[in-house]
Protein backbone atom coordinates (compact mmCIF):
# COMPACT_ATOMS: atom_id res chain seq x y z
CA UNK A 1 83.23 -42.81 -48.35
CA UNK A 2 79.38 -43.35 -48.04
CA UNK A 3 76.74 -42.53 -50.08
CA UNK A 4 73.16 -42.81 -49.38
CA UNK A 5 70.00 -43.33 -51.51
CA UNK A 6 66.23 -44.42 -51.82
CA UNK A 7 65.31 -46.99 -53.91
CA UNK A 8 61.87 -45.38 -54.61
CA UNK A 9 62.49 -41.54 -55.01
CA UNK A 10 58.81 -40.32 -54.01
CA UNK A 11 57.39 -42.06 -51.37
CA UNK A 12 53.74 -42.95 -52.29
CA UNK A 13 51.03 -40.80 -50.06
CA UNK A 14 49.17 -43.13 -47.25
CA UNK A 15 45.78 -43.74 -47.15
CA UNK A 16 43.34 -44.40 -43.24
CA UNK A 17 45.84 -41.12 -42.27
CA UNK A 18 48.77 -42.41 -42.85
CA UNK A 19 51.05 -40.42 -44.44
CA UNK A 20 53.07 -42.60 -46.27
CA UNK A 21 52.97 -46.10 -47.44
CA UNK A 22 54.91 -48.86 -48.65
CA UNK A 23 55.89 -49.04 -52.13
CA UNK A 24 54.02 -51.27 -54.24
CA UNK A 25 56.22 -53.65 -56.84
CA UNK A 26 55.25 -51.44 -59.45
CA UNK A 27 56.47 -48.44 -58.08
CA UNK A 28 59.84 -50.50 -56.82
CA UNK A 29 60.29 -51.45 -60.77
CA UNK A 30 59.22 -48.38 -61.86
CA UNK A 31 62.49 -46.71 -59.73
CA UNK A 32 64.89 -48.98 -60.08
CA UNK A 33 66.80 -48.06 -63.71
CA UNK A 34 67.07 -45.11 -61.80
CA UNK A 35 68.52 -46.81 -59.14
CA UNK A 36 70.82 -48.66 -60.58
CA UNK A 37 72.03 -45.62 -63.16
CA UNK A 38 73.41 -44.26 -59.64
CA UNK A 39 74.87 -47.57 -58.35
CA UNK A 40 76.66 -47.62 -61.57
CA UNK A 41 77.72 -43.94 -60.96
CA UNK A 42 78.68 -44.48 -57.12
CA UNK A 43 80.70 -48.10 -57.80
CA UNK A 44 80.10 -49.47 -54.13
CA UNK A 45 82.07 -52.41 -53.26
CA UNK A 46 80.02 -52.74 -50.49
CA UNK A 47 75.97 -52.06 -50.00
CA UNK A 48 73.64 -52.29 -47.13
CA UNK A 49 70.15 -52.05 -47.95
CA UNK A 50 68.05 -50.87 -44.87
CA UNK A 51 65.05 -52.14 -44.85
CA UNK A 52 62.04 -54.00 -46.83
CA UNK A 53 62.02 -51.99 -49.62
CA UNK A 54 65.72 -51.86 -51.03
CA UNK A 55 65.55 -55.61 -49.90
CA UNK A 56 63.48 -55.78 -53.29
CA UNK A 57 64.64 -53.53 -55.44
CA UNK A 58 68.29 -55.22 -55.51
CA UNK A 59 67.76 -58.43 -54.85
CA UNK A 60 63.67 -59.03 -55.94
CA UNK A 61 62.83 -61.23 -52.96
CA UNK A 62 59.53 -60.68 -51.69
CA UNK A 63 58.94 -64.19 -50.47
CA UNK A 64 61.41 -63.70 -47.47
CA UNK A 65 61.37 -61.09 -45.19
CA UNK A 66 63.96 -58.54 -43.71
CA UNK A 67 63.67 -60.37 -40.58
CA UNK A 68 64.98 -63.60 -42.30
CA UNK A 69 67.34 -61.68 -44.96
CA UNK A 70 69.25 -59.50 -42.71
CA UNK A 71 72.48 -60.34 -42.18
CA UNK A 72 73.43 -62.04 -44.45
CA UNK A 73 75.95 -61.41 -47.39
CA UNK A 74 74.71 -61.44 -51.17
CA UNK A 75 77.32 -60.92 -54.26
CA UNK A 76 75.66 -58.50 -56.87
CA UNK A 77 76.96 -58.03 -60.00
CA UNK A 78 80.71 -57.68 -57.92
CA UNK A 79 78.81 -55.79 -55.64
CA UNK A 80 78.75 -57.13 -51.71
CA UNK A 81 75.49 -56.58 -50.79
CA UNK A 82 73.47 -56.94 -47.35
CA UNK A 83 70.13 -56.51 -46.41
CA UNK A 84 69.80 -54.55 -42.65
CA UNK A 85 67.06 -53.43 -40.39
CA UNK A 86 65.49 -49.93 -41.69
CA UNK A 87 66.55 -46.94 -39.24
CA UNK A 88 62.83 -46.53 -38.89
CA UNK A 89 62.51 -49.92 -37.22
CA UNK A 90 65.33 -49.37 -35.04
CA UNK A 91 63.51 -46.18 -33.32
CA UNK A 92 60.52 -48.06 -32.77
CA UNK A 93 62.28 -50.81 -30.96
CA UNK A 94 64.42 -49.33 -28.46
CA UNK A 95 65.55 -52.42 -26.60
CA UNK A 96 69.00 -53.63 -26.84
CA UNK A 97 68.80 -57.21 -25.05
CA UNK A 98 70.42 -60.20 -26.56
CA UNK A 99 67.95 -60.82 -29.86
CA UNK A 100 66.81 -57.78 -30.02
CA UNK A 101 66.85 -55.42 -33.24
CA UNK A 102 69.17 -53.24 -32.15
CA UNK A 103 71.66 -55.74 -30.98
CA UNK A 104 71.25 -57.64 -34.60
CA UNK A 105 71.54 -54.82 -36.10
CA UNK A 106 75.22 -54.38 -33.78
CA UNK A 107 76.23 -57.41 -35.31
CA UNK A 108 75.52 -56.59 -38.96
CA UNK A 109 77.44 -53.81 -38.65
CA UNK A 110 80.60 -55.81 -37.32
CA UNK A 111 80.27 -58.37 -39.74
CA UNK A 112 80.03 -55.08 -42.74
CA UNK A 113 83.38 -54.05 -40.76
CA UNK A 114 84.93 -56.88 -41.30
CA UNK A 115 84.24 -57.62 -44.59
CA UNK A 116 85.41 -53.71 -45.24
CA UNK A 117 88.48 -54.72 -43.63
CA UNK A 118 89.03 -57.72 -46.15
CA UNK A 119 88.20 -55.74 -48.98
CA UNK A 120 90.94 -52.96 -48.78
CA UNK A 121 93.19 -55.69 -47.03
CA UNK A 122 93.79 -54.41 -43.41
């Protein structure tokens, strides 16, 4: 089963004509009881958190970028957790050469396979 969710629930309106922007850490914390009311709900064994944003609101690193955090595995209150590239990012960087987004992205999603795999023992 997969669920999906935002970690912020209303985007914030952009401003220069954007028409969105990023979440401030006010509006992350402001979200995230929310948030984790429905992670409590759900009961994941497994999360990936696509992008910046969710990067934050689970495991409050803004120091470090998604660029440096991807990929890797974080436990979370039982919870295996791991940060991805957003969807979003993906489409704006087509490529798929060795390095690229798309093929980290590839093997982030072969590593969450595997560890699926070892979780429900197959």
């Amino acid at each position: 089963d997969v669920f999906i969710t935002n970690s912020v629930f209303r985007m914030p309106p952009g401003e220069g004509g954007r028409s969105v922007r990023k979440p401030t850490s006010a509006e992350i914390e402001y979200y995230k009881p929310y948030l984790l009311r429905i992670i409590e709900l759900v009961n994941p064994k497994i999360m990936l958190l696509t992008g910046g944003v969710s990067m934050q609101s689970i495991l409050n690193e803004t120091k470090l970028g998604i660029t440096k955090m991807r990929g890797q595995w974080h436990e979370v209150e039982g919870r295996w957790v791991m940060p991805i590239f957003h969807p979003a990012y993906l489409l704006r960087n087509p490529a798929r050469t060795p390095g690229s987004p798309k093929a980290l992205m590839w093997q982030d999603i072969q590593e969450v396979k595997r560890k699926y795999d070892e979780l429900i023992g197959t």
